[in-house]
Structure formats: structure tokens, C-alpha cells
PDB file of N, CA and C in Angstrom:
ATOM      1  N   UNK A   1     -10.726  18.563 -14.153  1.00  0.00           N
ATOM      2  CA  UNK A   1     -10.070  17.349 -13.709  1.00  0.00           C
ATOM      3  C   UNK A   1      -9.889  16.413 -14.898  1.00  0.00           C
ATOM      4  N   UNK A   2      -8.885  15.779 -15.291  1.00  0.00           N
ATOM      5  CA  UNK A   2      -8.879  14.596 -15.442  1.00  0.00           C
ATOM      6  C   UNK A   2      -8.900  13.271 -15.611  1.00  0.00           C
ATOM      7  N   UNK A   3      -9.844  12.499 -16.920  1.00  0.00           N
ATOM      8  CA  UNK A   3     -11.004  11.756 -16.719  1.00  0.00           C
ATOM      9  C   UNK A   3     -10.328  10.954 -15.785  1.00  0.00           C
ATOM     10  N   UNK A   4      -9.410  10.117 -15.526  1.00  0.00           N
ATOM     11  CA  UNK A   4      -9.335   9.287 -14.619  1.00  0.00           C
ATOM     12  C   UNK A   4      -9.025   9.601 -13.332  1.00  0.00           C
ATOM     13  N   UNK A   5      -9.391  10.837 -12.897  1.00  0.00           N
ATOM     14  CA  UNK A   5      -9.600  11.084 -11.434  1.00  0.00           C
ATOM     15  C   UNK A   5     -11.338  10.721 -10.967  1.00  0.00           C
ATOM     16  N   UNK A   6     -11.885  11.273 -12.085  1.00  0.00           N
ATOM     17  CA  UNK A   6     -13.431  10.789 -11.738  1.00  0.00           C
ATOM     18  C   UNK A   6     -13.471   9.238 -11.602  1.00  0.00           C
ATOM     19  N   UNK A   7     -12.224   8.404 -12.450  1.00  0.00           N
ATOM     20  CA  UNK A   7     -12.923   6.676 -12.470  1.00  0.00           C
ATOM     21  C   UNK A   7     -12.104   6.636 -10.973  1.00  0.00           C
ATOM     22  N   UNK A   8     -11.369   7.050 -10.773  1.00  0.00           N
ATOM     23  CA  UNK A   8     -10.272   7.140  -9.350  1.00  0.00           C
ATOM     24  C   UNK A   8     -11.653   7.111  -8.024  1.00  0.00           C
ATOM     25  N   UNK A   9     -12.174   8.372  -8.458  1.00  0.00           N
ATOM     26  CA  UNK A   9     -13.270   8.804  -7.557  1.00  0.00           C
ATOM     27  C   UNK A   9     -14.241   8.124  -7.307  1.00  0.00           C
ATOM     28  N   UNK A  10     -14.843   7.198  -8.313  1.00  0.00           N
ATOM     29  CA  UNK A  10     -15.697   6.263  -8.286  1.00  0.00           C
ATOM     30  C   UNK A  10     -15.448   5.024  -7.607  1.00  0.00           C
ATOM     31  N   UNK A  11     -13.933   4.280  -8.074  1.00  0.00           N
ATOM     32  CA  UNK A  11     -13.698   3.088  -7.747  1.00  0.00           C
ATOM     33  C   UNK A  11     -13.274   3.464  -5.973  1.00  0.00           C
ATOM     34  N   UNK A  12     -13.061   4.653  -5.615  1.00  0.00           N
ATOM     35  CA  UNK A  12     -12.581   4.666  -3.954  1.00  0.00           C
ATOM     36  C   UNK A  12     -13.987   4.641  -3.469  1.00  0.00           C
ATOM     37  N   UNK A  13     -15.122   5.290  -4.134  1.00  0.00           N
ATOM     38  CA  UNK A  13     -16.579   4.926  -3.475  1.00  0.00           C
ATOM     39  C   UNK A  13     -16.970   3.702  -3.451  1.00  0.00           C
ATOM     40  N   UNK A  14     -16.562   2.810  -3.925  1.00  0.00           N
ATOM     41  CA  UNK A  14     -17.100   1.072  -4.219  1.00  0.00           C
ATOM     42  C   UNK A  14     -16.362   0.501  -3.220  1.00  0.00           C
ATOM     43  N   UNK A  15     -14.904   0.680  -3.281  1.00  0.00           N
ATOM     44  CA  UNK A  15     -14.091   0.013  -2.106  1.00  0.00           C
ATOM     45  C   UNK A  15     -15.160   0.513  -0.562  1.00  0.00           C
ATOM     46  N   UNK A  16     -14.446   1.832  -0.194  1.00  0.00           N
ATOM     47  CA  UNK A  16     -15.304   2.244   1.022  1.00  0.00           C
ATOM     48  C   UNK A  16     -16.757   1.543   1.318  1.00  0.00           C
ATOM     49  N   UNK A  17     -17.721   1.523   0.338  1.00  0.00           N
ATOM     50  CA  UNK A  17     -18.991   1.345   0.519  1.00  0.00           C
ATOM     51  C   UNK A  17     -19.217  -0.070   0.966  1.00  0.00           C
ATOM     52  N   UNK A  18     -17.824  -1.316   0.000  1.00  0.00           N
ATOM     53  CA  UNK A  18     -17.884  -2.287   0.439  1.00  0.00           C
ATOM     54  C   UNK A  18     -16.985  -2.639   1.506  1.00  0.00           C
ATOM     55  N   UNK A  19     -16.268  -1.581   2.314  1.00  0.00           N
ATOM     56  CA  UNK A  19     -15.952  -1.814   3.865  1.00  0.00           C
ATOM     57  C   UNK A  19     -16.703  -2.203   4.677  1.00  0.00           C
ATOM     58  N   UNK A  20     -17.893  -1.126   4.148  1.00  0.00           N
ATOM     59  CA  UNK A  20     -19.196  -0.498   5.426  1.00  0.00           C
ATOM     60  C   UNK A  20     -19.718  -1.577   6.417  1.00  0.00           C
ATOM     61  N   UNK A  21     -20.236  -3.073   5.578  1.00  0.00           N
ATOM     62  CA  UNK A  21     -20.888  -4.148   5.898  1.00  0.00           C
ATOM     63  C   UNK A  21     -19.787  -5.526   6.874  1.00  0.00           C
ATOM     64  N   UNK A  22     -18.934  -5.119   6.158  1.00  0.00           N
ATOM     65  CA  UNK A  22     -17.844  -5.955   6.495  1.00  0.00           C
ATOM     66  C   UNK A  22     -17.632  -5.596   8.322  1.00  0.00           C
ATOM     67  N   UNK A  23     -16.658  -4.080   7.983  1.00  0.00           N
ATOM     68  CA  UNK A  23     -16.647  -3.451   9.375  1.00  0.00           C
ATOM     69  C   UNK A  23     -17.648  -4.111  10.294  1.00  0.00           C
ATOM     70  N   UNK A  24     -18.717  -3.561   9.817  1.00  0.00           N
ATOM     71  CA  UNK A  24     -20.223  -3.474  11.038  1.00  0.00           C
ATOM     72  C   UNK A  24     -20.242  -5.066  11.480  1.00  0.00           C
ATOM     73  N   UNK A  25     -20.276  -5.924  10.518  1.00  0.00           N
ATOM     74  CA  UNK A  25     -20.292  -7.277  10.723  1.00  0.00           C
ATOM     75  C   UNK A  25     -19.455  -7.724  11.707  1.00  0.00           C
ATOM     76  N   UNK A  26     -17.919  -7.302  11.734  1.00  0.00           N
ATOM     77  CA  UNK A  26     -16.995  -7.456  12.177  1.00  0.00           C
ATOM     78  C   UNK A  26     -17.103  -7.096  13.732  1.00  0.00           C
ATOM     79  N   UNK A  27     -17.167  -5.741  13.811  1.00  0.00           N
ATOM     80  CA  UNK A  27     -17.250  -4.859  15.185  1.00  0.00           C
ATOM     81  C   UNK A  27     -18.035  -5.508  16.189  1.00  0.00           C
ATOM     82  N   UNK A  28     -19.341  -6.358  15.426  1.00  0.00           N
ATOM     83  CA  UNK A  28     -20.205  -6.694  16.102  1.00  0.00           C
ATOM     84  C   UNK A  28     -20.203  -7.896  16.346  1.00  0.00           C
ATOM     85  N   UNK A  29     -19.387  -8.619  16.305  1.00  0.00           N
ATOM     86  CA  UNK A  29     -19.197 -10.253  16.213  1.00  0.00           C
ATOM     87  C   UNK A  29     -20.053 -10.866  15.341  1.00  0.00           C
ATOM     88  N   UNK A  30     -20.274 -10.441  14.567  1.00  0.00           N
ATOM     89  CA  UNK A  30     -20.913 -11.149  13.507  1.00  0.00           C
ATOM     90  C   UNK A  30     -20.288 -11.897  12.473  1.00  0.00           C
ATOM     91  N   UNK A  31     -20.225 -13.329  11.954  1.00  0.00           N
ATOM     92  CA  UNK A  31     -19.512 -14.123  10.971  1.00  0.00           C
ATOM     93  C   UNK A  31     -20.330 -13.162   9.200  1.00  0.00           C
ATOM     94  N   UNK A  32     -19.134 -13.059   8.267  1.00  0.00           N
ATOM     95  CA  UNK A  32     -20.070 -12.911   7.110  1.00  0.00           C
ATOM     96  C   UNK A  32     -19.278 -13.198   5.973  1.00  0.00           C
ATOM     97  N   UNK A  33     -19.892 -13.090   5.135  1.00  0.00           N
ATOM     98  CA  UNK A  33     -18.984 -13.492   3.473  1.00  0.00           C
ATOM     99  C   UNK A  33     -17.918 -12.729   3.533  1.00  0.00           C
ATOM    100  N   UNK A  34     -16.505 -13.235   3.405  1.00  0.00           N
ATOM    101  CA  UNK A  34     -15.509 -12.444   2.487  1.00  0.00           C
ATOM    102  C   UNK A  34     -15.167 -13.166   1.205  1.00  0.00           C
ATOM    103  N   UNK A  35     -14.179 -12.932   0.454  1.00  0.00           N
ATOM    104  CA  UNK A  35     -13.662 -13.714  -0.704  1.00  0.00           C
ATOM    105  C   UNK A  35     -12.736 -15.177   0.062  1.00  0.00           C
ATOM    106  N   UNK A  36     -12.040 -15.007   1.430  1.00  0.00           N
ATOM    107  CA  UNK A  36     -11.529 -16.039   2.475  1.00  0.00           C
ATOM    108  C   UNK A  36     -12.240 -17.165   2.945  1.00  0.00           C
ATOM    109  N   UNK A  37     -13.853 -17.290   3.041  1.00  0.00           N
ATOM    110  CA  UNK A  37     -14.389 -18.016   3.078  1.00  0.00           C
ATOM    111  C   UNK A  37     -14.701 -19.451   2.597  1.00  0.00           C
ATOM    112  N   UNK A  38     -15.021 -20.406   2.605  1.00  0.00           N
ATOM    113  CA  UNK A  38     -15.113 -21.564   2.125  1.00  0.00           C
ATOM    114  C   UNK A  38     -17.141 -22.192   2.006  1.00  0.00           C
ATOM    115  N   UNK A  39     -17.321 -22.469   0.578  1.00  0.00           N
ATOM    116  CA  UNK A  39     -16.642 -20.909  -0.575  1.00  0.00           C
ATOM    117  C   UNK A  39     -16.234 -19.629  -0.617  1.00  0.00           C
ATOM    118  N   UNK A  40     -15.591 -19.561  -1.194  1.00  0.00           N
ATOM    119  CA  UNK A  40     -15.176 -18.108  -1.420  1.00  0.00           C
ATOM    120  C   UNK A  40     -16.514 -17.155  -1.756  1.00  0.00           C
ATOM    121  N   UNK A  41     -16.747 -16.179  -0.678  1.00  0.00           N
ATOM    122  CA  UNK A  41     -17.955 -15.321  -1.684  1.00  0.00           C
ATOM    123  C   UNK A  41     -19.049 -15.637  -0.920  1.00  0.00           C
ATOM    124  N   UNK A  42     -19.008 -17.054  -0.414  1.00  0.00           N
ATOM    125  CA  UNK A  42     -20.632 -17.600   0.115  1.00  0.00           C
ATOM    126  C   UNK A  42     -20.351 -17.753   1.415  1.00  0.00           C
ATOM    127  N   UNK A  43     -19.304 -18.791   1.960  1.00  0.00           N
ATOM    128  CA  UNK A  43     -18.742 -18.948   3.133  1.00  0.00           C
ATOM    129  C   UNK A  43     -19.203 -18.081   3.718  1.00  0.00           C
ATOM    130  N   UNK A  44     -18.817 -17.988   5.285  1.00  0.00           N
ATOM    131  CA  UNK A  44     -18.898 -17.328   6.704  1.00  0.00           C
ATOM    132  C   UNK A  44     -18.021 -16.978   7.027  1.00  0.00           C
ATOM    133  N   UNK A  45     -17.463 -15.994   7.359  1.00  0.00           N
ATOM    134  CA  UNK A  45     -15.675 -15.620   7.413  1.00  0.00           C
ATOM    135  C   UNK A  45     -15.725 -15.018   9.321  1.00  0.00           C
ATOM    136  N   UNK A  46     -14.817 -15.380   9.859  1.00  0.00           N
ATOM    137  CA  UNK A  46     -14.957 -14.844  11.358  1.00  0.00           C
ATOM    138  C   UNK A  46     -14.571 -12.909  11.685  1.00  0.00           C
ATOM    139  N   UNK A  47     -15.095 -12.601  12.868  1.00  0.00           N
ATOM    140  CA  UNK A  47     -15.492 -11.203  12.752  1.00  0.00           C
ATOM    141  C   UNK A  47     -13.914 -10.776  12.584  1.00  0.00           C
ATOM    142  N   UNK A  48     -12.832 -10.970  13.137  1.00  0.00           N
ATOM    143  CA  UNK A  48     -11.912 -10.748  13.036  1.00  0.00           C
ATOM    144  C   UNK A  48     -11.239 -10.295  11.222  1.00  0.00           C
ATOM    145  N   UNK A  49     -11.502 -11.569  10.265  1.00  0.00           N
ATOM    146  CA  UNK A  49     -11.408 -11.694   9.380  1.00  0.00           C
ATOM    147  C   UNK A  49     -12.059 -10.628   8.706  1.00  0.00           C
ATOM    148  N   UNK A  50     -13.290 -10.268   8.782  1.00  0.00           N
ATOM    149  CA  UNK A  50     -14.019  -9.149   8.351  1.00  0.00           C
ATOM    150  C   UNK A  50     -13.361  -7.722   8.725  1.00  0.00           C
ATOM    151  N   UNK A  51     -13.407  -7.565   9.851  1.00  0.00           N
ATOM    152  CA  UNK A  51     -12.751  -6.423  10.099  1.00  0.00           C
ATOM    153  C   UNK A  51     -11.445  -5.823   9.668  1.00  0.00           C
ATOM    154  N   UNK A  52     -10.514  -6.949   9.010  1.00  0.00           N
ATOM    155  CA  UNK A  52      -9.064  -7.097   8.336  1.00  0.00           C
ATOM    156  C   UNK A  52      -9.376  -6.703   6.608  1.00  0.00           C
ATOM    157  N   UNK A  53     -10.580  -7.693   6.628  1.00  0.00           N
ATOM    158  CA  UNK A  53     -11.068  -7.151   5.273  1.00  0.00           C
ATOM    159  C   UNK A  53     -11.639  -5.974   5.257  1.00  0.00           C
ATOM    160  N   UNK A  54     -12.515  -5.414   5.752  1.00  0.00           N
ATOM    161  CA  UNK A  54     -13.101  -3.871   5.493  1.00  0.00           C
ATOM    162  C   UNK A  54     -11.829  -2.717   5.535  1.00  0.00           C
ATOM    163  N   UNK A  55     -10.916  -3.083   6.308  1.00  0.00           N
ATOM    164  CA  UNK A  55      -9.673  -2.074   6.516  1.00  0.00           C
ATOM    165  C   UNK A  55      -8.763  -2.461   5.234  1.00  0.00           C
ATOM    166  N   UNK A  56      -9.005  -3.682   4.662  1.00  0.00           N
ATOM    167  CA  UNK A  56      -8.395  -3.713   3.005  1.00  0.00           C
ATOM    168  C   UNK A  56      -8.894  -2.693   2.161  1.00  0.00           C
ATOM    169  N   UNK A  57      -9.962  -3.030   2.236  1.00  0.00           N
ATOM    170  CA  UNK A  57     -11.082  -2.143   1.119  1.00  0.00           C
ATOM    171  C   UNK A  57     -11.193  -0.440   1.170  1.00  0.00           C
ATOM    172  N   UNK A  58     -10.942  -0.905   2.894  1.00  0.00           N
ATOM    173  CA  UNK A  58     -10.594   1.324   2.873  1.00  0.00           C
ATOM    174  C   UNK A  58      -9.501   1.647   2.589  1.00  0.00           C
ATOM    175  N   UNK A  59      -8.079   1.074   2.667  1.00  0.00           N
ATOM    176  CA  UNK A  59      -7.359   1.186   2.666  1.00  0.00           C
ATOM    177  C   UNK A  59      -7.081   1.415   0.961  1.00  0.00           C
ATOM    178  N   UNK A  60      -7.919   0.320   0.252  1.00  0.00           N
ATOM    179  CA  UNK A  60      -7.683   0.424  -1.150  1.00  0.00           C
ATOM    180  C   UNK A  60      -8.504   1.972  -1.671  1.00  0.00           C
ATOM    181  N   UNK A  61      -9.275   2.134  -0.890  1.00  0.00           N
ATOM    182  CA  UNK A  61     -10.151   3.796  -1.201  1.00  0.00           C
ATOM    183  C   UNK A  61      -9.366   4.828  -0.881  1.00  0.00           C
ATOM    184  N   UNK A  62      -8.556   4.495   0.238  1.00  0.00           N
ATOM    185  CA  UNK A  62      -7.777   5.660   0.635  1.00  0.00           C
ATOM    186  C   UNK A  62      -6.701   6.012  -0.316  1.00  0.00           C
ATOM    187  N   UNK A  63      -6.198   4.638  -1.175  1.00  0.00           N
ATOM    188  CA  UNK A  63      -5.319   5.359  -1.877  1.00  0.00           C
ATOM    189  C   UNK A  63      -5.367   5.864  -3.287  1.00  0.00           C
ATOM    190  N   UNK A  64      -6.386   5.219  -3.377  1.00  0.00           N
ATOM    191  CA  UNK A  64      -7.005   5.851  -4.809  1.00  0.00           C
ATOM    192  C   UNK A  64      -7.270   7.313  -4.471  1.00  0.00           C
ATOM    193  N   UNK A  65      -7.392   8.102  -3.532  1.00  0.00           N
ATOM    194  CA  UNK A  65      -8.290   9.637  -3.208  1.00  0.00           C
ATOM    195  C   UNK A  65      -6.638   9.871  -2.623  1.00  0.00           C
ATOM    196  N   UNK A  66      -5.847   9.417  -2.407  1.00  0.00           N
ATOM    197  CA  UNK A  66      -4.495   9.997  -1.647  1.00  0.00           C
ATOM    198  C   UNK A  66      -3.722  10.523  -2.984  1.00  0.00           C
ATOM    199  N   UNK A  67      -3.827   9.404  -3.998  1.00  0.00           N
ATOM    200  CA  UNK A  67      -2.669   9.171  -4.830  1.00  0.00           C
ATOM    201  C   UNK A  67      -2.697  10.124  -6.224  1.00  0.00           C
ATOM    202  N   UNK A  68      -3.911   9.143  -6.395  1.00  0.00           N
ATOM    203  CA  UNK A  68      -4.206  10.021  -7.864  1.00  0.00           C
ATOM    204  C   UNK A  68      -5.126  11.797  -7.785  1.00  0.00           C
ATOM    205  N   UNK A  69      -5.701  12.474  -6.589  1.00  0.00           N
ATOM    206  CA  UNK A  69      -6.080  13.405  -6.553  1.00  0.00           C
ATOM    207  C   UNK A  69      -5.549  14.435  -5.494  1.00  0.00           C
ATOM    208  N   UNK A  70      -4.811  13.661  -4.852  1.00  0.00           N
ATOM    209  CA  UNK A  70      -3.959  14.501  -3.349  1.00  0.00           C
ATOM    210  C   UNK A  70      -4.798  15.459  -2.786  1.00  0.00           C
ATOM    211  N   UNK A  71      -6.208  14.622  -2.135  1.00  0.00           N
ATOM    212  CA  UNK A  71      -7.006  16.633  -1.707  1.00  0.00           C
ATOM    213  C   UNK A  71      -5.999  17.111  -0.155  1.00  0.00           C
ATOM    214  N   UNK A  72      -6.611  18.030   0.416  1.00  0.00           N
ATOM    215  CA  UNK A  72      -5.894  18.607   0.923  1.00  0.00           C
ATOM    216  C   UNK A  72      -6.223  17.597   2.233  1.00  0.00           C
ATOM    217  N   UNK A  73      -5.198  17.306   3.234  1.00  0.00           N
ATOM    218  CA  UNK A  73      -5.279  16.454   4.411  1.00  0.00           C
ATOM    219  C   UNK A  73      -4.408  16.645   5.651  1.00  0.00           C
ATOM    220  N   UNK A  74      -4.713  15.811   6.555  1.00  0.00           N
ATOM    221  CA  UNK A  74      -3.488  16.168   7.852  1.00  0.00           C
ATOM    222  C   UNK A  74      -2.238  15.677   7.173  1.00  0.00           C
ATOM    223  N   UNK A  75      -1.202  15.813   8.273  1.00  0.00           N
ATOM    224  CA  UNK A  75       0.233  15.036   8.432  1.00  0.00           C
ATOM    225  C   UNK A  75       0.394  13.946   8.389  1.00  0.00           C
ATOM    226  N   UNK A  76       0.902  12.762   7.337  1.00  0.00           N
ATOM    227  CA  UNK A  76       1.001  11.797   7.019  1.00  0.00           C
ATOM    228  C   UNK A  76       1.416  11.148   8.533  1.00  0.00           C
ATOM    229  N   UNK A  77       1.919  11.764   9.403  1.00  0.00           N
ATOM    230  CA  UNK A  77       1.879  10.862  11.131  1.00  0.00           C
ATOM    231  C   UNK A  77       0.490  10.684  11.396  1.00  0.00           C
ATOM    232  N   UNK A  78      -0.200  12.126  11.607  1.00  0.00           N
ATOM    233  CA  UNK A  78      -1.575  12.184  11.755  1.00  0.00           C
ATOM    234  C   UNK A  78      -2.365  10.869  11.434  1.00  0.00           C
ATOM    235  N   UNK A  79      -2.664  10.807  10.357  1.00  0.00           N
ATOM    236  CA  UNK A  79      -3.145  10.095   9.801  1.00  0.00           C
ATOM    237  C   UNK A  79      -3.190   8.487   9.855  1.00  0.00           C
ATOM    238  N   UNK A  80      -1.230   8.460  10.066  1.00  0.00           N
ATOM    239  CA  UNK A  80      -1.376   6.692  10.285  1.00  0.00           C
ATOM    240  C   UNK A  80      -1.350   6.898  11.837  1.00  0.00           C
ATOM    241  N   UNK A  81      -1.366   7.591  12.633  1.00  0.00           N
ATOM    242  CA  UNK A  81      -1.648   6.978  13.816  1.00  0.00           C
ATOM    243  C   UNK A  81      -3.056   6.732  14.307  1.00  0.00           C
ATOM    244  N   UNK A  82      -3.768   7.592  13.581  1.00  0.00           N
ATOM    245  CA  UNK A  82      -5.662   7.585  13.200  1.00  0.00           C
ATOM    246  C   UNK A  82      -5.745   6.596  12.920  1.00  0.00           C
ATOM    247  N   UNK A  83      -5.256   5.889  11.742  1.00  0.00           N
ATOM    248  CA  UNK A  83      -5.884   4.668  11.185  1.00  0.00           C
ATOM    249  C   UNK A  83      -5.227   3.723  12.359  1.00  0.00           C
ATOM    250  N   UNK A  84      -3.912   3.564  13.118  1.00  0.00           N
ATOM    251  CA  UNK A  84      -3.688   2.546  13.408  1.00  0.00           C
ATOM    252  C   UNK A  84      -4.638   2.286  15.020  1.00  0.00           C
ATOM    253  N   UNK A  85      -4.766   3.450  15.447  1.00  0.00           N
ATOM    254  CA  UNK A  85      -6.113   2.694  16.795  1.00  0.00           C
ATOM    255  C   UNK A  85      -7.512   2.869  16.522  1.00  0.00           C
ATOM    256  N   UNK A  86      -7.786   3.392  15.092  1.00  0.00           N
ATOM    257  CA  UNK A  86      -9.102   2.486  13.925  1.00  0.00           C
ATOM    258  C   UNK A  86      -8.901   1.159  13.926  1.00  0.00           C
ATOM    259  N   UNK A  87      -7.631   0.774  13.593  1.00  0.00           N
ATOM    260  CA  UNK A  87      -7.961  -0.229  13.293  1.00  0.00           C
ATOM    261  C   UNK A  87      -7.756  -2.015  14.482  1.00  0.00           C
ATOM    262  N   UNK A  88      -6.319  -1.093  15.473  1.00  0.00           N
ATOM    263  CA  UNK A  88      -6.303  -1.946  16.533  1.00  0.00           C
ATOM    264  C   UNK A  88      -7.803  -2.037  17.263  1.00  0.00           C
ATOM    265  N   UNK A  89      -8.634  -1.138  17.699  1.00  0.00           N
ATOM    266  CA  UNK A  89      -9.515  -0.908  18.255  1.00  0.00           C
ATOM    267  C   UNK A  89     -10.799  -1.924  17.636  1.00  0.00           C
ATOM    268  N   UNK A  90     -10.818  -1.552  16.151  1.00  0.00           N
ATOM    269  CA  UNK A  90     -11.881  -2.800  15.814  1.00  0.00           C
ATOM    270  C   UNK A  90     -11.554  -4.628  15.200  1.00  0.00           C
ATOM    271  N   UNK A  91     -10.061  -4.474  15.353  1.00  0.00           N
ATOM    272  CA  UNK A  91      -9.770  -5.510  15.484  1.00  0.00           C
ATOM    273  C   UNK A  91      -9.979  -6.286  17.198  1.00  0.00           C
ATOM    274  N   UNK A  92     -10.011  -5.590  17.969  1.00  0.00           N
ATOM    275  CA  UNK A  92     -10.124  -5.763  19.478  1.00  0.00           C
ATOM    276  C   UNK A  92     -11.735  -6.217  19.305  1.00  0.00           C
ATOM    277  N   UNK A  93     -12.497  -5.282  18.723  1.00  0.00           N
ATOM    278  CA  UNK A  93     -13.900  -5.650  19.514  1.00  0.00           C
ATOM    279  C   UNK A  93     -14.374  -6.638  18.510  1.00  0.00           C
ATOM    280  N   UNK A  94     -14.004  -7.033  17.237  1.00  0.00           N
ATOM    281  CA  UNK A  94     -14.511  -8.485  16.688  1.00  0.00           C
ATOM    282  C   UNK A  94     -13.960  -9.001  17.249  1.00  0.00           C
ATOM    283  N   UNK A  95     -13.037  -9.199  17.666  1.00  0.00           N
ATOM    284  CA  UNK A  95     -12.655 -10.422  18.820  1.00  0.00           C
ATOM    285  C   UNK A  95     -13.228 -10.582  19.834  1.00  0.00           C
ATOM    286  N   UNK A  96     -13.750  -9.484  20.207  1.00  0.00           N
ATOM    287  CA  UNK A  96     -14.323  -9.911  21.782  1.00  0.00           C
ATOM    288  C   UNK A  96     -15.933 -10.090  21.590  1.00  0.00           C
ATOM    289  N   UNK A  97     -16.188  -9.138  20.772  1.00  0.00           N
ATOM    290  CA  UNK A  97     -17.716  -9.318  20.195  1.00  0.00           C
ATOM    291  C   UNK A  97     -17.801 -10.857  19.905  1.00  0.00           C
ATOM    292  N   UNK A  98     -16.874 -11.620  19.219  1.00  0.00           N
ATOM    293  CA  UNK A  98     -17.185 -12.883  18.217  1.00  0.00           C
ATOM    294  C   UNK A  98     -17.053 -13.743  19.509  1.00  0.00           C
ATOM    295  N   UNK A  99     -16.087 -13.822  20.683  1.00  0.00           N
ATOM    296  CA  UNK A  99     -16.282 -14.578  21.479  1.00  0.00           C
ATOM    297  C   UNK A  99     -17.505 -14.568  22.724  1.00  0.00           C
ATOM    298  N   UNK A 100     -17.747 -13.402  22.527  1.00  0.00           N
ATOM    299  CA  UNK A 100     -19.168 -13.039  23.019  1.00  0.00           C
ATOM    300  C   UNK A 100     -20.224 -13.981  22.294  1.00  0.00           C
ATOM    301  N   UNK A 101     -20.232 -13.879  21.080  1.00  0.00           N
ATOM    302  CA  UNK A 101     -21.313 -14.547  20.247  1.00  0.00           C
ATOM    303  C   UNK A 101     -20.892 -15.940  20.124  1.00  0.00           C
ATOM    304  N   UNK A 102     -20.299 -16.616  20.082  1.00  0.00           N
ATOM    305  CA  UNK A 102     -19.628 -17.857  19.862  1.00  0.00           C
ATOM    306  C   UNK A 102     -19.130 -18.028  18.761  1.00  0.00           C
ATOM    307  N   UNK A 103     -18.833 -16.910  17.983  1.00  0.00           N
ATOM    308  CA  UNK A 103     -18.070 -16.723  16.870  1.00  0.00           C
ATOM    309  C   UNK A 103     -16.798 -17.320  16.511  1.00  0.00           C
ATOM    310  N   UNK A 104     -16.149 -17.250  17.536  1.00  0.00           N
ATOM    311  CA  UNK A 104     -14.856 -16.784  17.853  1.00  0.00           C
ATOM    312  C   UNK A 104     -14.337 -15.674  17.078  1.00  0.00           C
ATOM    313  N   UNK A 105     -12.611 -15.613  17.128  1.00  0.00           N
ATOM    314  CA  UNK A 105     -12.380 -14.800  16.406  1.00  0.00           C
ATOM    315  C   UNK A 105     -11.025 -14.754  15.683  1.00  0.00           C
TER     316      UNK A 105
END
């Protein structure tokens, strides 16, 4: 391979990894840091917001592992219709989670 498939490979593990917290935060009505916050970084960001952000961050992993290494995968339909009730779906439950919690969302 190609040294910059390994930095490819690395930087899609950092994005993903920093979905992970976001997501979970999100799904669960939980408020947490994004860069959107006030401060930025420190702030409380609403679950909604989180969950928009973690689907940034995968989204930025996904294309680093799509683009620069093409492994083998489904049908580009496949795929965005996967991600799109991933992502309607946890955009749904930080919302309802956060108004559950008094979050809002």
C-alpha cells in the first residue's frame, strides 16, 4: 500500500472513534460538547446537535476508507439508503430522548 493510505487509515479511525461519544450522547438525550457550543469545545450542545455531529465525523471516516482505498462494499444505493434511516432514526430518538430529559432538541 501506499504511505498515504495508512495516514487515510488512521485519520478515518479518529473521525469514527470521535463519532462514538457524540452519537451515544445524542441517542440518549444527553446535552455534550461539540465545536457549536458556547464555548466552542466546552459548551453543552443539544442531543440533536450531537447526533448531526457524530454523522459528520463518520461521514468524514467514510470517505477517507471509500475514496482513497475503495475496499470492497455494497451498491452505492445500498449504502445511502443504510445511512439515511441511520441517520433519520437517530436523529428521531435525540429528539425524543432530549425532550424526555428536558434537553430539548
Amino acid at each position: 500500500m501506499i504511505w498515504y493510505v495508512y495516514v487515510a487509515h488512521f485519520f478515518a479511525a479518529v473521525f469514527a472513534a470521535n463519532g462514538i461519544p457524540h452519537f451515544v450522547a445524542g441517542v440518549t438525550g444527553r446535552r455534550f460538547p461539540t465545536p457549536f457550543a458556547s464555548p466552542p469545545g466546552r459548551g453543552l450542545s443539544s442531543p440533536v446537535v450531537n447526533v448531526v455531529w457524530a454523522a459528520g465525523n463518520v461521514l468524514v471516516a467514510w470517505a477517507l476508507l471509500t475514496f482513497v482505498s475503495a475496499p470492497e462494499r455494497l451498491p452505492d444505493s445500498d449504502l445511502i439508503l443504510m445511512a439515511l434511516g441511520f441517520f433519520m432514526t437517530s436523529v428521531a430518538l435525540a429528539a425524543a430522548f432530549g425532550r424526555r430529559s428536558g434537553d430539548g432538541g
